[in-house]
Each structure stands twice: as C-alpha cells, then as structure tokens.
Protein backbone atom coordinates (compact mmCIF):
# COMPACT_ATOMS: atom_id res chain seq x y z
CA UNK A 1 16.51 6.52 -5.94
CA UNK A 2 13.41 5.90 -7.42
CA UNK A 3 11.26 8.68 -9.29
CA UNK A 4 7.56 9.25 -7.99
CA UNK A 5 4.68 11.86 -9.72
CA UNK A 6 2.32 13.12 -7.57
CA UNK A 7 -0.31 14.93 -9.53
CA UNK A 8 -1.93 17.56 -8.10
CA UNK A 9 0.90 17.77 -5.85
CA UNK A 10 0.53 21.41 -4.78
CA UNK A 11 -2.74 20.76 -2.62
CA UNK A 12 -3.45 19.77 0.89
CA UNK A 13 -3.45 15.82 0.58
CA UNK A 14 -0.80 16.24 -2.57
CA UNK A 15 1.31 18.01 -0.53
CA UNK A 16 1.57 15.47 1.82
CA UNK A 17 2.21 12.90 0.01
CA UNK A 18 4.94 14.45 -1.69
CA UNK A 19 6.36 15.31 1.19
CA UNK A 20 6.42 11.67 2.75
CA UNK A 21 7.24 10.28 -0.46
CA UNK A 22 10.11 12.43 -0.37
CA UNK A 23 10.88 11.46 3.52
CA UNK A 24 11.56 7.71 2.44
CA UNK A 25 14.11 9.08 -0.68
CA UNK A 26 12.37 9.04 -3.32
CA UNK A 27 13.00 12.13 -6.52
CA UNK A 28 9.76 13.42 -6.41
CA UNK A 29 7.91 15.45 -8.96
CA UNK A 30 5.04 17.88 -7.39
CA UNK A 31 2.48 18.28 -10.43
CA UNK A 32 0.47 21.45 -10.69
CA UNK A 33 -2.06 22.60 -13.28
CA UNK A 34 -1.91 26.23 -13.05
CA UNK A 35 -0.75 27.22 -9.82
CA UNK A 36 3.59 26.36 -10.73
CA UNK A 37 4.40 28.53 -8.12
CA UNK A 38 2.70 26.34 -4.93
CA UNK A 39 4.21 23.45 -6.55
CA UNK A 40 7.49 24.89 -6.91
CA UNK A 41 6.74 25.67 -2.25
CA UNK A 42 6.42 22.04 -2.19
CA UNK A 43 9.45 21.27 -3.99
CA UNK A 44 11.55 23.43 -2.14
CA UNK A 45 10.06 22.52 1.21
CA UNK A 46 11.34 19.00 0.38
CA UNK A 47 14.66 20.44 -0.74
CA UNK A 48 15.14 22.53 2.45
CA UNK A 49 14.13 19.13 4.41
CA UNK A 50 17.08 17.27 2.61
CA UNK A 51 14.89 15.20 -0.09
CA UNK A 52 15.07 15.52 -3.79
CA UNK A 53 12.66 17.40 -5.50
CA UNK A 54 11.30 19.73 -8.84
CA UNK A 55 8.10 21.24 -9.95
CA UNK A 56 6.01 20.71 -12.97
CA UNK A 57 3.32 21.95 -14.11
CA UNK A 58 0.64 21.31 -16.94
CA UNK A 59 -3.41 20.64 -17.62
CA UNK A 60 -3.78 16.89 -16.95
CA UNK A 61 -6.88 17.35 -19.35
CA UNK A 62 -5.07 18.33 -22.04
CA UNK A 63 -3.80 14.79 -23.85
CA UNK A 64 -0.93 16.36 -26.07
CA UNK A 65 0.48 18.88 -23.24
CA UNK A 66 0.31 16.09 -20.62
CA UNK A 67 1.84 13.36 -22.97
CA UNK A 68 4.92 16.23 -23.93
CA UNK A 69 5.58 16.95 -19.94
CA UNK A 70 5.51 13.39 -19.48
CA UNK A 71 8.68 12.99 -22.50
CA UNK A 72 10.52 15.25 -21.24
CA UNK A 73 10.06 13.86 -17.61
CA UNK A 74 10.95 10.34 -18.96
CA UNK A 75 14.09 11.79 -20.49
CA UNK A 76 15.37 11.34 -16.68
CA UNK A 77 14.36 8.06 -16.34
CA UNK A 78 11.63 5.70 -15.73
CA UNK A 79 8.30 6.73 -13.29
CA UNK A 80 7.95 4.25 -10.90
CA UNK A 81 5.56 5.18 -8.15
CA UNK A 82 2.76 7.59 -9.83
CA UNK A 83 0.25 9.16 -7.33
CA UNK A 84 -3.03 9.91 -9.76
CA UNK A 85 -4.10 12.91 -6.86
CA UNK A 86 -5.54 15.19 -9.24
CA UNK A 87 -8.96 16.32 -9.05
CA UNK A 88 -12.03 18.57 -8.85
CA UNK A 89 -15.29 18.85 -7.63
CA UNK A 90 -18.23 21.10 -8.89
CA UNK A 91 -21.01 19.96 -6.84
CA UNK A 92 -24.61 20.68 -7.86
CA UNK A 93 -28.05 18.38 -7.46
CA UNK A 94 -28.02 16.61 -10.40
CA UNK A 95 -31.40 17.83 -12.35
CA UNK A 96 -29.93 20.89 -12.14
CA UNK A 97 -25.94 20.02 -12.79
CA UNK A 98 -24.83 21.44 -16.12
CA UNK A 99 -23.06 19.45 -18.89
CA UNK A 100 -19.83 21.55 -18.17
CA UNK A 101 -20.09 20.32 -14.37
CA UNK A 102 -20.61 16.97 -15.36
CA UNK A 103 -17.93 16.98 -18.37
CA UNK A 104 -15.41 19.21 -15.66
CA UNK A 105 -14.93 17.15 -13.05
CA UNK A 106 -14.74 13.84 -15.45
CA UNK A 107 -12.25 15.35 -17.64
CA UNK A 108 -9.89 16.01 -14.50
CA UNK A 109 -10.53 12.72 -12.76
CA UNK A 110 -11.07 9.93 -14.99
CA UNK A 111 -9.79 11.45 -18.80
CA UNK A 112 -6.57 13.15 -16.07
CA UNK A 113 -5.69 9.22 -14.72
CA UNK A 114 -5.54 8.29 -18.53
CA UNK A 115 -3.88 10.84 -19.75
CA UNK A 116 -1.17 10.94 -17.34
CA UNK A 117 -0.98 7.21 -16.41
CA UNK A 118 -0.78 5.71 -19.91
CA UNK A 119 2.21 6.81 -21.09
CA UNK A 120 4.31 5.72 -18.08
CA UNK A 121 3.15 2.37 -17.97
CA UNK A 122 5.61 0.71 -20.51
CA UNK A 123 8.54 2.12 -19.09
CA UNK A 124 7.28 1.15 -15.84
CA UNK A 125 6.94 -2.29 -16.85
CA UNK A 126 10.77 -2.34 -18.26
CA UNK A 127 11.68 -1.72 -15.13
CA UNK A 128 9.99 -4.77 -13.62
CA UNK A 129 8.76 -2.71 -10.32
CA UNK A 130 6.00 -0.34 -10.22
CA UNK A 131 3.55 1.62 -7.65
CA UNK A 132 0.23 3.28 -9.16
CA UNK A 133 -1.91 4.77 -6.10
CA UNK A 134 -5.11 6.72 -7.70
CA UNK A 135 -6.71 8.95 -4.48
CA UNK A 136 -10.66 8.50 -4.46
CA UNK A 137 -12.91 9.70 -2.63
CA UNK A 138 -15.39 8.08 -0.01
CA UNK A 139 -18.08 9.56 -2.88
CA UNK A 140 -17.21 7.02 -4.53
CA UNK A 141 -18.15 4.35 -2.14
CA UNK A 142 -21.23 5.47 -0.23
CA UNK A 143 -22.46 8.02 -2.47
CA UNK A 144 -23.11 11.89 -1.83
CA UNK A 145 -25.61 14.32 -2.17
CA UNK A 146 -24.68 16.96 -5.06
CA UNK A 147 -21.70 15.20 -6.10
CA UNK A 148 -23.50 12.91 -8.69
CA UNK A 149 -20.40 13.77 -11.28
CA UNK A 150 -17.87 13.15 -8.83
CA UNK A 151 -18.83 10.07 -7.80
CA UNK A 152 -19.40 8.80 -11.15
CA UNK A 153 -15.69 9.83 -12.13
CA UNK A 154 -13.85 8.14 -8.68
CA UNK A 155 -15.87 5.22 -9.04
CA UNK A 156 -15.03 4.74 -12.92
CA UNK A 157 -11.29 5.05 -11.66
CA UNK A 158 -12.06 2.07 -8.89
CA UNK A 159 -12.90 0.03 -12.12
CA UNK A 160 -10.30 0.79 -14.05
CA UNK A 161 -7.47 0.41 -11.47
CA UNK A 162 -8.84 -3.40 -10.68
CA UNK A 163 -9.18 -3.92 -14.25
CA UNK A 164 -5.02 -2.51 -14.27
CA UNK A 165 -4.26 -3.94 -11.57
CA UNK A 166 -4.82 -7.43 -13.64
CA UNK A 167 -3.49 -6.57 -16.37
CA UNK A 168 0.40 -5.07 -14.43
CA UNK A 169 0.21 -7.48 -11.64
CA UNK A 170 2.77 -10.03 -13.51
CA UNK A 171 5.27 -7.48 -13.98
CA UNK A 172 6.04 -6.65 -10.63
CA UNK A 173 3.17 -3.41 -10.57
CA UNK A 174 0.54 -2.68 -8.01
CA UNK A 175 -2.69 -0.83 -8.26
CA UNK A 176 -4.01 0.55 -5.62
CA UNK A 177 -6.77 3.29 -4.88
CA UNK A 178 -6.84 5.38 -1.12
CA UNK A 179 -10.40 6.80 -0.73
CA UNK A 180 -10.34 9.63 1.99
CA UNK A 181 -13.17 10.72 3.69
CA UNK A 182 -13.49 13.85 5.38
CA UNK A 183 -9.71 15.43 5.79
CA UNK A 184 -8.94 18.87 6.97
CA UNK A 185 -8.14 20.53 3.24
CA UNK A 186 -9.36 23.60 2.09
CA UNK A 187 -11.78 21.62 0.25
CA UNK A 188 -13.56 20.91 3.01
CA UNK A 189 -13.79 24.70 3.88
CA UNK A 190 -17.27 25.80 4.10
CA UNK A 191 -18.89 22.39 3.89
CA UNK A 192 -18.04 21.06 7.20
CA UNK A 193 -17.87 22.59 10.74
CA UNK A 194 -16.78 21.28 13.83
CA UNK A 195 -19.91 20.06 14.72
CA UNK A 196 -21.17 18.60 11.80
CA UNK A 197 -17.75 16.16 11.66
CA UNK A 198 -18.53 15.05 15.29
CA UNK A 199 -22.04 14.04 14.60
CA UNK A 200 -21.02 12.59 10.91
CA UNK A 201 -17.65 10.61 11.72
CA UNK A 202 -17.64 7.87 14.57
CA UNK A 203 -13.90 9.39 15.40
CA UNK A 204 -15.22 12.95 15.73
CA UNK A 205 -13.02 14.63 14.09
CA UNK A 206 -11.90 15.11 10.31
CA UNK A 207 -8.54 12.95 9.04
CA UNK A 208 -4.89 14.43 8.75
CA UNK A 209 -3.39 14.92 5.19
CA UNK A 210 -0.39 13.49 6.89
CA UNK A 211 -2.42 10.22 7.41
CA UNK A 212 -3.83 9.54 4.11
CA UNK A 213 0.21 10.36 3.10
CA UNK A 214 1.36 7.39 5.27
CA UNK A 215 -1.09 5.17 3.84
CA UNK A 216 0.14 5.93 0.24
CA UNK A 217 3.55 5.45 1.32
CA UNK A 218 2.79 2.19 2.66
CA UNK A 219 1.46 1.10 -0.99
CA UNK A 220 4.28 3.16 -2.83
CA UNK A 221 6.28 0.92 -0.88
CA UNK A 222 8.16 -3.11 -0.92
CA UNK A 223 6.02 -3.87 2.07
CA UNK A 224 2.96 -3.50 0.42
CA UNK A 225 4.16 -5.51 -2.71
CA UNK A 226 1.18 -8.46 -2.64
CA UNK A 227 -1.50 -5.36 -2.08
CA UNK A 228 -2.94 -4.40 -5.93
CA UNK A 229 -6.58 -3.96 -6.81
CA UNK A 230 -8.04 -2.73 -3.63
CA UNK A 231 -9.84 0.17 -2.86
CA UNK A 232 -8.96 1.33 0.90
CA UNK A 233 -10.80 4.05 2.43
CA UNK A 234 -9.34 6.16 5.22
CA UNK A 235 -12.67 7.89 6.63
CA UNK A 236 -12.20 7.75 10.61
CA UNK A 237 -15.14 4.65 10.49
CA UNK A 238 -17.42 7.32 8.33
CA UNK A 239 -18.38 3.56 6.46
C-alpha cells in the first residue's frame, strides 16, 4: 500500500482526490491548515468507505512546522504520491493589490509546494517510484482579471515542476501539474452563476471535483508512468 499526501485535503477538489486516491488503496493523508476537524470528515469518510486513512494538519507556510509534520509522517514510511493542492486566492486589480495579497497567496502556493515537497523527495527517490501532481489553475495559463498574484504563483509552480520533472525523471518520478478551470467548489461561490458558466465554458456548465480527482489518479498512477512535465488543464474547452 502505498502512502499519498494530499495537501489541502479538506476542500472541495482535495477532498476528492483523497477520496479516489483512497478508492484505488492507497494510505492517504488529508492535509489541513487550520480547519483539523474537516480533514479529520475526510479521513473518516474514507475509513467508513473501507480505505485507509488519517488527518493532519499544519501551516504549509510555515518551513519548520511543515518540515516537523513531515518527520513524523516519514517515521511511517516513505511518501510516494504527493498531491501539492494547497492554495489561496485574494483577488484584487493589481494597482490596487496590497503587498500582503501579493506575499499571501505566494507564500501558500509557491513557498507551500517547497516547503512541503522538498523534504519528501529523497526518500521518494530511495524508493525508486514516485508521483508529484501540483493542482494549478487555468490562471495560470490564460491569465485573469484580479488574480495578478495568483497567476504569478501557479505559473512559477508550472516552471518549477518541468524543471523537477528533469531533474526525478531517472529515478522512476513523475511531475505532473492538473490546471482546473471553473469547478463547482465553494470557491467559485459568488463569482460565477449559472449563466455566466454557459456563456464562458464551451461545455456549459462548471467541472466536477470528482473529475479533476480521476485525472490525478490517472497520473498518481503505473499507467501514467511515461507522463512527467506536463501541464494538463481540465476546463470543459474554457482554452
């Protein structure tokens, strides 16, 4: 059974993924920041379903905290599929974004997929087999209005996972990035209504958690073992 991490595990897309990852028998590990408690749902959801499962939670901005959950995790064993979902947005037109905004929503995407991803790599690569999926966003790719930090942070993490993709690819490790587009989360609350996501995506309709979980399952998994360094966006033909 091999051990996966899904960071920000506790949300809508996390969720999912957890939950499939758990579905094809992998331990899984639902990350939280704060919010223990939804991760802890997650866990037991998994549990109740028959898969293997436990909570964590800690700041994936804060180096030392992150690297001493991450010890005690590795006490168990080796990582071996690691699901970077973490992240925020705080969305404001950029002449008048704040510093915190932009240094926020960095911190969490870009400083979080260090922080968390580093120190699992060697013991990753002892094991000779390895799955790192970082979750984008379409921001990242076209661009979007207000979200000048945001994309800047998802498109730094396309970068770097090419650039680790390289570097792992010899030792039997893939990198891949999913970029969603518009998926029925509570982050979408508020922004977009029915209407709007007929006249913005060609499908007419916003994307499934539960599909941008099979298509991280598919990378997590031996099928997809000659698929590293690509950045696949599931957007309903948005782009």
């Amino acid at each position: 059974m091999k051990r996966a991490l899904v960071t920000g595990g506790s949300g809508g897309i996390g969720a999912a993924i957890a939950k499939r990852l758990a579905a094809d028998g992998h331990h899984v590990i639902v990350h939280a920041n704060r919010g223990l408690d939804r991760a802890e749902a997650v866990a037991a959801a998994i549990r109740a379903a028959g898969g293997s499962a436990e909570a964590i939670a800690f700041d994936v901005t804060d180096r030392a905290a992150t690297a001493a959950a991450l010890e005690t995790l590795l006490e168990g064993g080796a990582i071996q599929i690691l699901v970077n979902n973490a992240g925020i947005h705080d969305d404001a037109v950029f002449p008048g974004m704040s510093g915190e905004q932009w240094d926020r929503v960095i911190d969490v995407s870009l400083n979080g997929f260090f922080n968390v991803t580093q120190p699992l790599t060697l013991p990753m690569i002892r094991t000779r087999w390895g799955r790192i999926v970082n979750v984008s966003s379409i921001a990242a790719i076209a661009g979007n209005r207000g979200q000048v930090n945001y994309s800047a942070a998802k498109g730094a993490l396309h970068a770097a996972s090419k650039s680790l993709a390289l570097e792992l690819a010899s030792r039997g490790i893939s990198v891949n990035v999913v970029a969603p587009g518009i998926i029925a989360t509570g982050m979408i609350d508020g922004a977009f209504d029915a209407d709007a996501i007929k006249k913005l995506v060609p499908m007419q309709r916003a994307g499934q958690p539960e599909e941008v979980a099979e298509l991280v399952a598919f990378l997590a998994s031996d099928k997809a073992a000659y698929i590293s360094g690509q950045v696949i966006s599931i957007n309903g033909a948005l782009i």
